[in-house]
PDB file of N, CA and C in Angstrom:
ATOM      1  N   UNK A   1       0.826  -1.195   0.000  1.00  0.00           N
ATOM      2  CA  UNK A   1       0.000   0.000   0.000  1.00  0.00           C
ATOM      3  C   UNK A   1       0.870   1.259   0.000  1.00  0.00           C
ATOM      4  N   UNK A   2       2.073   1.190   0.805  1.00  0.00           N
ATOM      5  CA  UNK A   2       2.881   2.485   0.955  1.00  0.00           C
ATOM      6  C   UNK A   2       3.243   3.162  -0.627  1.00  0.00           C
ATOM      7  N   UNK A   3       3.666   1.788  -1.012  1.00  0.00           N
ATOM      8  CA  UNK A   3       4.489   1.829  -2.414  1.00  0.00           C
ATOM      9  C   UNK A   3       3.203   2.669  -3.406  1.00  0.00           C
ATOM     10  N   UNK A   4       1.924   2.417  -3.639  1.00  0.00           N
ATOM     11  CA  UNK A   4       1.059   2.817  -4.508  1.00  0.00           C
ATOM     12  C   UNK A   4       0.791   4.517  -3.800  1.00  0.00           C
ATOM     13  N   UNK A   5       1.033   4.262  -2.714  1.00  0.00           N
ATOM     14  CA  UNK A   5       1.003   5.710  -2.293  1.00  0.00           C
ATOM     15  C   UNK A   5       1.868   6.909  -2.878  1.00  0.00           C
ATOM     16  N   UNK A   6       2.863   6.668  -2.994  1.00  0.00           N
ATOM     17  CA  UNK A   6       3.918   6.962  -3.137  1.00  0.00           C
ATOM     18  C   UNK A   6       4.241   7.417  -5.140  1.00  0.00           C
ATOM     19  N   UNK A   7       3.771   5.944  -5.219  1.00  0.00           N
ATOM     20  CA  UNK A   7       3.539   6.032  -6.478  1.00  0.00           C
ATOM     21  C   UNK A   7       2.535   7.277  -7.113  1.00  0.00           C
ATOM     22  N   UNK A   8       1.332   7.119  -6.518  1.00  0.00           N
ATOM     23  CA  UNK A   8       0.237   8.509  -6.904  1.00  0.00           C
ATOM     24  C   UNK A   8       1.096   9.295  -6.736  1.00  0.00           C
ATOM     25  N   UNK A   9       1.565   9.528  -5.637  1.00  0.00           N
ATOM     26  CA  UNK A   9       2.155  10.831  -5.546  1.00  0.00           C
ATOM     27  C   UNK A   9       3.441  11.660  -6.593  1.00  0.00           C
ATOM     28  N   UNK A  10       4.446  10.840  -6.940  1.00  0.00           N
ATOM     29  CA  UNK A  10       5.621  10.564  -7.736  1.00  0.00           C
ATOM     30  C   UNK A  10       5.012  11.115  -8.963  1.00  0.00           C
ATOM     31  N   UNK A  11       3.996  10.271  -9.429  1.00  0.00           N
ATOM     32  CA  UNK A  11       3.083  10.492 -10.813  1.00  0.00           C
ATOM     33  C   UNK A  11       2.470  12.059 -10.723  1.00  0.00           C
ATOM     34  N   UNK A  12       2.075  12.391  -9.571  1.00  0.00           N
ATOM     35  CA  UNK A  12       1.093  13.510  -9.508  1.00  0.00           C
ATOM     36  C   UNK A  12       2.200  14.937  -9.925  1.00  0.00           C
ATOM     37  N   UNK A  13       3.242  14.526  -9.033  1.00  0.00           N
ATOM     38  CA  UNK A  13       4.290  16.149  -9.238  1.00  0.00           C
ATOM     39  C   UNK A  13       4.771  15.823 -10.807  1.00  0.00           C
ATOM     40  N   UNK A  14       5.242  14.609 -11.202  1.00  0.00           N
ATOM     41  CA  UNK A  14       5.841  14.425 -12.621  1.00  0.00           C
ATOM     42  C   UNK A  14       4.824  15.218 -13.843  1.00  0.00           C
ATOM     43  N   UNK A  15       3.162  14.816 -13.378  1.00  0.00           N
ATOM     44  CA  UNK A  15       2.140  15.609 -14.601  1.00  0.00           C
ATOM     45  C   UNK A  15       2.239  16.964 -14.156  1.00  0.00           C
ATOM     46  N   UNK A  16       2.074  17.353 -12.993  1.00  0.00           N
ATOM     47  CA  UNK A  16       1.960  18.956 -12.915  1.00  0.00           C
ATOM     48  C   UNK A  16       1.830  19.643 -13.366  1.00  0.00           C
ATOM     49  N   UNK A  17       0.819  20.650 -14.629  1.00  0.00           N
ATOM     50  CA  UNK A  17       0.926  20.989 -15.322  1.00  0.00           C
ATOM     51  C   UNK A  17       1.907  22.712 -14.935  1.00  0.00           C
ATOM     52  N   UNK A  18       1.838  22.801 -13.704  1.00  0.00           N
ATOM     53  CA  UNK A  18       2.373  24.123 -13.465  1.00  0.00           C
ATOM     54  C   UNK A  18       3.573  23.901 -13.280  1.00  0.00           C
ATOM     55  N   UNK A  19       4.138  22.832 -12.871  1.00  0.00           N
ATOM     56  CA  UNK A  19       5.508  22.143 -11.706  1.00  0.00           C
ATOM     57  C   UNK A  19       6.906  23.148 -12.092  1.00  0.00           C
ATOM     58  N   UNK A  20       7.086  23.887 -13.072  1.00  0.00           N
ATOM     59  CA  UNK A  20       8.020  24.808 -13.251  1.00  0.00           C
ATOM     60  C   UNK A  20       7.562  26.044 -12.672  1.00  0.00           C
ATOM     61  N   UNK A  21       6.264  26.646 -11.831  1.00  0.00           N
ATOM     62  CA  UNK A  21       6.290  27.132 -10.938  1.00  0.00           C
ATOM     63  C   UNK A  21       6.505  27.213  -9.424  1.00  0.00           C
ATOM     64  N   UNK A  22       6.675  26.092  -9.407  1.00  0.00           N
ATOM     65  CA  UNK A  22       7.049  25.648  -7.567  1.00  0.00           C
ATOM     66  C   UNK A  22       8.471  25.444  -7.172  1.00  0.00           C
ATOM     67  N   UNK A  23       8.610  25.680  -6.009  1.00  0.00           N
ATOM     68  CA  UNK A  23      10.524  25.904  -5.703  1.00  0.00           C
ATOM     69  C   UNK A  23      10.393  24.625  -5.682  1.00  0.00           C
ATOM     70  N   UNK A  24       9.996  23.909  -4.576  1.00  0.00           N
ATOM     71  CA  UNK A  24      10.119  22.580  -4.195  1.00  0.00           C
ATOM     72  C   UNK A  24       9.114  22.326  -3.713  1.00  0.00           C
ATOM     73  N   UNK A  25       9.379  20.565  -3.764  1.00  0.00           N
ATOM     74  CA  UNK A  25       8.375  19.416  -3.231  1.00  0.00           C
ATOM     75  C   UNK A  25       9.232  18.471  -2.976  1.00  0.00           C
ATOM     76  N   UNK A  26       8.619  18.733  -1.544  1.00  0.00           N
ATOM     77  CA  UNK A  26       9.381  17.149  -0.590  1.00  0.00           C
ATOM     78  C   UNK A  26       8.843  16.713   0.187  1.00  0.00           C
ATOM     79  N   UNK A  27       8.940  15.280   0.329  1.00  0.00           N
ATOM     80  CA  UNK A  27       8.723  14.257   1.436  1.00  0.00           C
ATOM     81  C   UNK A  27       9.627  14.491   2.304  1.00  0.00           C
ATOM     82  N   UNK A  28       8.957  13.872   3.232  1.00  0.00           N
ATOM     83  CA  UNK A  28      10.075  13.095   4.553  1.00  0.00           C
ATOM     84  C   UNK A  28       9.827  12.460   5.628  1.00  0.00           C
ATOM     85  N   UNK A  29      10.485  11.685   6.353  1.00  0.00           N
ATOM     86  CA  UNK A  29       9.922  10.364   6.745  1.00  0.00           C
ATOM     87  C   UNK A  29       8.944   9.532   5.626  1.00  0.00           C
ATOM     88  N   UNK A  30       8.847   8.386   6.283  1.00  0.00           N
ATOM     89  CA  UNK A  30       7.901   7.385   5.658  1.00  0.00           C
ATOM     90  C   UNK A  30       6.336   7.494   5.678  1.00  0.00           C
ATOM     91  N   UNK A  31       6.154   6.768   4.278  1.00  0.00           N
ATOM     92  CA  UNK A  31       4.494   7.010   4.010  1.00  0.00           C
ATOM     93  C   UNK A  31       3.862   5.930   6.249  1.00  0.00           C
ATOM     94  N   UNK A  32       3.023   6.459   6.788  1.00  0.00           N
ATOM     95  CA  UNK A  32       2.909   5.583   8.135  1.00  0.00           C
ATOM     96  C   UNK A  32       1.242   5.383   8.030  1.00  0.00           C
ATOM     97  N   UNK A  33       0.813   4.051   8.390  1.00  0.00           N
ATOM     98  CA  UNK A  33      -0.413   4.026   8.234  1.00  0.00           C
ATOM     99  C   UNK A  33      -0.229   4.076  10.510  1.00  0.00           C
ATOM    100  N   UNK A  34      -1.697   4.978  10.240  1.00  0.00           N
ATOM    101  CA  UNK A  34      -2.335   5.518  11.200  1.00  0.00           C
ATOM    102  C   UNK A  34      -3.005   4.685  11.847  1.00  0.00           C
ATOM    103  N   UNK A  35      -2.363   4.672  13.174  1.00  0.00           N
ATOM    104  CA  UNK A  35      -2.940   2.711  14.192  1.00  0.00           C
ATOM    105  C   UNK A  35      -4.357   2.518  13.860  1.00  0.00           C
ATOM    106  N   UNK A  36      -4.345   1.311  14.548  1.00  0.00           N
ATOM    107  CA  UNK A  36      -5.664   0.582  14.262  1.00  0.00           C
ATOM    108  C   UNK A  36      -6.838   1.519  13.093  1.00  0.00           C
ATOM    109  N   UNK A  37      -6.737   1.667  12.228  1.00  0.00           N
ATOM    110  CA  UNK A  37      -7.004   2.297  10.927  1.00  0.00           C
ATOM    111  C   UNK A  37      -6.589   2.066   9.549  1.00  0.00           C
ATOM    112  N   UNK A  38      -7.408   2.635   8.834  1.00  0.00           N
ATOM    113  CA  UNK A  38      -7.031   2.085   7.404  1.00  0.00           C
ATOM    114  C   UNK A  38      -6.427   3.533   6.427  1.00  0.00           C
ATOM    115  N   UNK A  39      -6.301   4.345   7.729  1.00  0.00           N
ATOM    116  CA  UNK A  39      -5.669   5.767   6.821  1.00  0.00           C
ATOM    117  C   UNK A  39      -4.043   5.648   6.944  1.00  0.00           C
ATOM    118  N   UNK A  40      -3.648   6.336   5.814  1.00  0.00           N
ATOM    119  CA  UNK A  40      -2.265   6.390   5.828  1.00  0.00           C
ATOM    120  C   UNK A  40      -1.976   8.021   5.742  1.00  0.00           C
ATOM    121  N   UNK A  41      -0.722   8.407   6.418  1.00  0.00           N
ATOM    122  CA  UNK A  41      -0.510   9.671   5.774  1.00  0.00           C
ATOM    123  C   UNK A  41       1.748  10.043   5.340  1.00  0.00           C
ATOM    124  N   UNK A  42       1.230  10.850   4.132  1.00  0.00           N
ATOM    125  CA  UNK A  42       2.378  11.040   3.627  1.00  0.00           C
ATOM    126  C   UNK A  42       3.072  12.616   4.204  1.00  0.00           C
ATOM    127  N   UNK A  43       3.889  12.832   4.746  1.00  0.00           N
ATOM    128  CA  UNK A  43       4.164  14.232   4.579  1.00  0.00           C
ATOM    129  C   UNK A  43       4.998  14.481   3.936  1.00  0.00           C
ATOM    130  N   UNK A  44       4.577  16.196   3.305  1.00  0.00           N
ATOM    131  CA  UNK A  44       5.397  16.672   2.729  1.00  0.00           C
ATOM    132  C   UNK A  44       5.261  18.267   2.718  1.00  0.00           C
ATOM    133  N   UNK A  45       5.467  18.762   2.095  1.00  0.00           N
ATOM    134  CA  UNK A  45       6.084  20.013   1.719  1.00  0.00           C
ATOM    135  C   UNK A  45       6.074  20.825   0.433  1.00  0.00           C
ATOM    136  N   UNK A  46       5.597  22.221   0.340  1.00  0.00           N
ATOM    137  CA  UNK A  46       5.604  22.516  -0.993  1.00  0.00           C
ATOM    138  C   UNK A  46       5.809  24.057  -1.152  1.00  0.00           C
ATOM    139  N   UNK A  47       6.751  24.831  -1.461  1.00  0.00           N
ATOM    140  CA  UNK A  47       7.385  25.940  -1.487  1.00  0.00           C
ATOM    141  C   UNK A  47       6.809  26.848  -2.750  1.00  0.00           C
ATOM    142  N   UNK A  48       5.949  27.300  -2.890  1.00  0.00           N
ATOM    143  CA  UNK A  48       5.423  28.042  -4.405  1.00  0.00           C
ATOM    144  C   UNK A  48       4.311  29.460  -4.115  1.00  0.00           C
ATOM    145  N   UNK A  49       4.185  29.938  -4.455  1.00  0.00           N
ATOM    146  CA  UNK A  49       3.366  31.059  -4.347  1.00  0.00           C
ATOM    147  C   UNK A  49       1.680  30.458  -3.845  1.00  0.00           C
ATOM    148  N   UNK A  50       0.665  31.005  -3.412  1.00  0.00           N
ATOM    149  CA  UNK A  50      -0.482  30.300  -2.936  1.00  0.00           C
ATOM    150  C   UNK A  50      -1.257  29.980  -3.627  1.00  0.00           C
ATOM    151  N   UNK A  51      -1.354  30.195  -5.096  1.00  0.00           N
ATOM    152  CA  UNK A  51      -2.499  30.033  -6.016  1.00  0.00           C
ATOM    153  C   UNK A  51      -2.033  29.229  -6.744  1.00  0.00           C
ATOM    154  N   UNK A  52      -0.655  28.422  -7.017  1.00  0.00           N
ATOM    155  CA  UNK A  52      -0.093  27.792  -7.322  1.00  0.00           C
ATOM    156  C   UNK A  52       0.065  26.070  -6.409  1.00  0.00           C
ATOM    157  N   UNK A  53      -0.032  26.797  -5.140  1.00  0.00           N
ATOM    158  CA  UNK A  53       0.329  25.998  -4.154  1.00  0.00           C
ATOM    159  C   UNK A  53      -1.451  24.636  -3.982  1.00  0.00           C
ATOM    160  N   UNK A  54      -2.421  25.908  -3.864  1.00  0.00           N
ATOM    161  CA  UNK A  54      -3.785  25.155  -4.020  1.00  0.00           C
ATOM    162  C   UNK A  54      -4.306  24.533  -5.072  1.00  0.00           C
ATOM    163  N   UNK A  55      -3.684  24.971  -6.666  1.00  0.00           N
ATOM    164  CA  UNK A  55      -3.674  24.538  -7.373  1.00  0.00           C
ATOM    165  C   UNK A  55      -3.449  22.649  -7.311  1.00  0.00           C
ATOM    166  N   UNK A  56      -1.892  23.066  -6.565  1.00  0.00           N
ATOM    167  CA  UNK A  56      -1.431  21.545  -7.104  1.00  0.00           C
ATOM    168  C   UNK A  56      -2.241  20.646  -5.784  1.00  0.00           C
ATOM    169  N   UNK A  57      -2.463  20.932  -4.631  1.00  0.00           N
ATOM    170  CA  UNK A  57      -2.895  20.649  -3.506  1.00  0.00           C
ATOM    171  C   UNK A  57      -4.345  19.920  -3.947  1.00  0.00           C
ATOM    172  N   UNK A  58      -5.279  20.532  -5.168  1.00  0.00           N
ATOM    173  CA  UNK A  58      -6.275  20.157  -5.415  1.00  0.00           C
ATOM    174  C   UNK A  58      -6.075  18.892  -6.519  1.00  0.00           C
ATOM    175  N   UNK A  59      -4.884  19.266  -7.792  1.00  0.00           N
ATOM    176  CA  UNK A  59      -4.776  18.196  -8.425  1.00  0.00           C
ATOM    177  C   UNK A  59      -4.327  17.077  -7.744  1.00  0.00           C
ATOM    178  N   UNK A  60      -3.285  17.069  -6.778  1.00  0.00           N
ATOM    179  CA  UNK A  60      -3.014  15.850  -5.633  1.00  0.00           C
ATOM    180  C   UNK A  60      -4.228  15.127  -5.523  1.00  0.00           C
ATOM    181  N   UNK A  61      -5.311  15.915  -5.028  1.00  0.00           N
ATOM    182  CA  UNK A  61      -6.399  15.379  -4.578  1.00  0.00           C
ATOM    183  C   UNK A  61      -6.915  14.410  -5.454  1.00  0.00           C
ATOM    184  N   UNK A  62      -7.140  15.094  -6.953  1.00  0.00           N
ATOM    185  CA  UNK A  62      -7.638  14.395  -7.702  1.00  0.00           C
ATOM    186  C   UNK A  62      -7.056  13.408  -8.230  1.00  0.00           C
ATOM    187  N   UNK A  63      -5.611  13.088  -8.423  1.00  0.00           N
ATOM    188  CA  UNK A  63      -4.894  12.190  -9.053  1.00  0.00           C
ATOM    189  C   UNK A  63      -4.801  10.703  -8.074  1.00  0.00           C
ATOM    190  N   UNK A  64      -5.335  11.002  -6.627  1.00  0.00           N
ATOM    191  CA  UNK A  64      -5.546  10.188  -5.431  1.00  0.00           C
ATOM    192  C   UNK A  64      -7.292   9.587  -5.789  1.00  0.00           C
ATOM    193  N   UNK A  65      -8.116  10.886  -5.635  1.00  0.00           N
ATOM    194  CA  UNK A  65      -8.990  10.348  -5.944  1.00  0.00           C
ATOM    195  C   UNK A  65      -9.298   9.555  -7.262  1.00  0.00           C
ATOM    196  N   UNK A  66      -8.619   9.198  -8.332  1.00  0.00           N
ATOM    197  CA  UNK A  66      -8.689   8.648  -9.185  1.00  0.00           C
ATOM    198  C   UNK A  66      -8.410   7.321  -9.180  1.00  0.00           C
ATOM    199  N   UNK A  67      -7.313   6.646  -8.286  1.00  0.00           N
ATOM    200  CA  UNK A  67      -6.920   5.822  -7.822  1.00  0.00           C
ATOM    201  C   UNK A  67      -8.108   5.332  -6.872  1.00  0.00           C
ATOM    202  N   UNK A  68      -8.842   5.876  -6.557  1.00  0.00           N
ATOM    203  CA  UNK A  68     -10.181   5.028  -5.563  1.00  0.00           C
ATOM    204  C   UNK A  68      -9.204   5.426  -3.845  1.00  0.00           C
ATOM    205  N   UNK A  69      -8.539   6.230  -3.542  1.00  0.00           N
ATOM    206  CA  UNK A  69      -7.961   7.189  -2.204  1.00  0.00           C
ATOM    207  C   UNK A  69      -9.000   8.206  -2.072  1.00  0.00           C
ATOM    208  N   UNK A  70      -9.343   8.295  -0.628  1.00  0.00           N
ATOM    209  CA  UNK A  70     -10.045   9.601  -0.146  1.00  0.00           C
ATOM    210  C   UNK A  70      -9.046  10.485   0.438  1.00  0.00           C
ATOM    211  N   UNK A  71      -8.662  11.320   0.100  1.00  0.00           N
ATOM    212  CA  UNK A  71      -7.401  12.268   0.541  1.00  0.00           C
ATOM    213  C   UNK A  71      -7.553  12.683   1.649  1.00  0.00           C
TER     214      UNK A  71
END
C-alpha cells in the first residue's frame, strides 16, 4: 500500500501541469499508516506562491482520488 502511495504521488508532481512554478516538493519520513485504521498519511512540503500551491494541492487530490484514495 505504501508503495502505490507513493507512487500517486511521484506520478502527480511528474504531470503537474504548473511544476516549473514551484521551488520545491518534498517528502520526509515514511508514508505511516495511522494505528488501528485504514488511513495512511504522507508528509510533505511545498514551497510556491499560494495560487499555485492550491492549485497543485487540489490536483493531488484528484490524481488520489482517481486511484479510488479519499485524501
Amino acid at each position: 500500500m505504501k508503495k502505490k502511495i507513493f507512487e500517486i504521488f511521484k506520478k502527480a508532481v511528474e504531470s503537474f501541469e504548473n511544476l516549473n512554478k514551484i521551488e520545491l516538493i518534498a517528502t520526509f519520513g515514511e508514508i505511516s499508516r495511522i494505528e488501528n485504521s485504514n488511513f495512511y498519511e504522507i508528509d510533505s512540503f511545498i514551497i510556491s506562491n499560494k495560487k499555485v500551491h492550491d492549485n497543485f494541492i487540489s490536483y493531488l487530490q484528484t490524481q488520489f482520488e482517481k486511484e479510488n484514495f479519499n485524501p
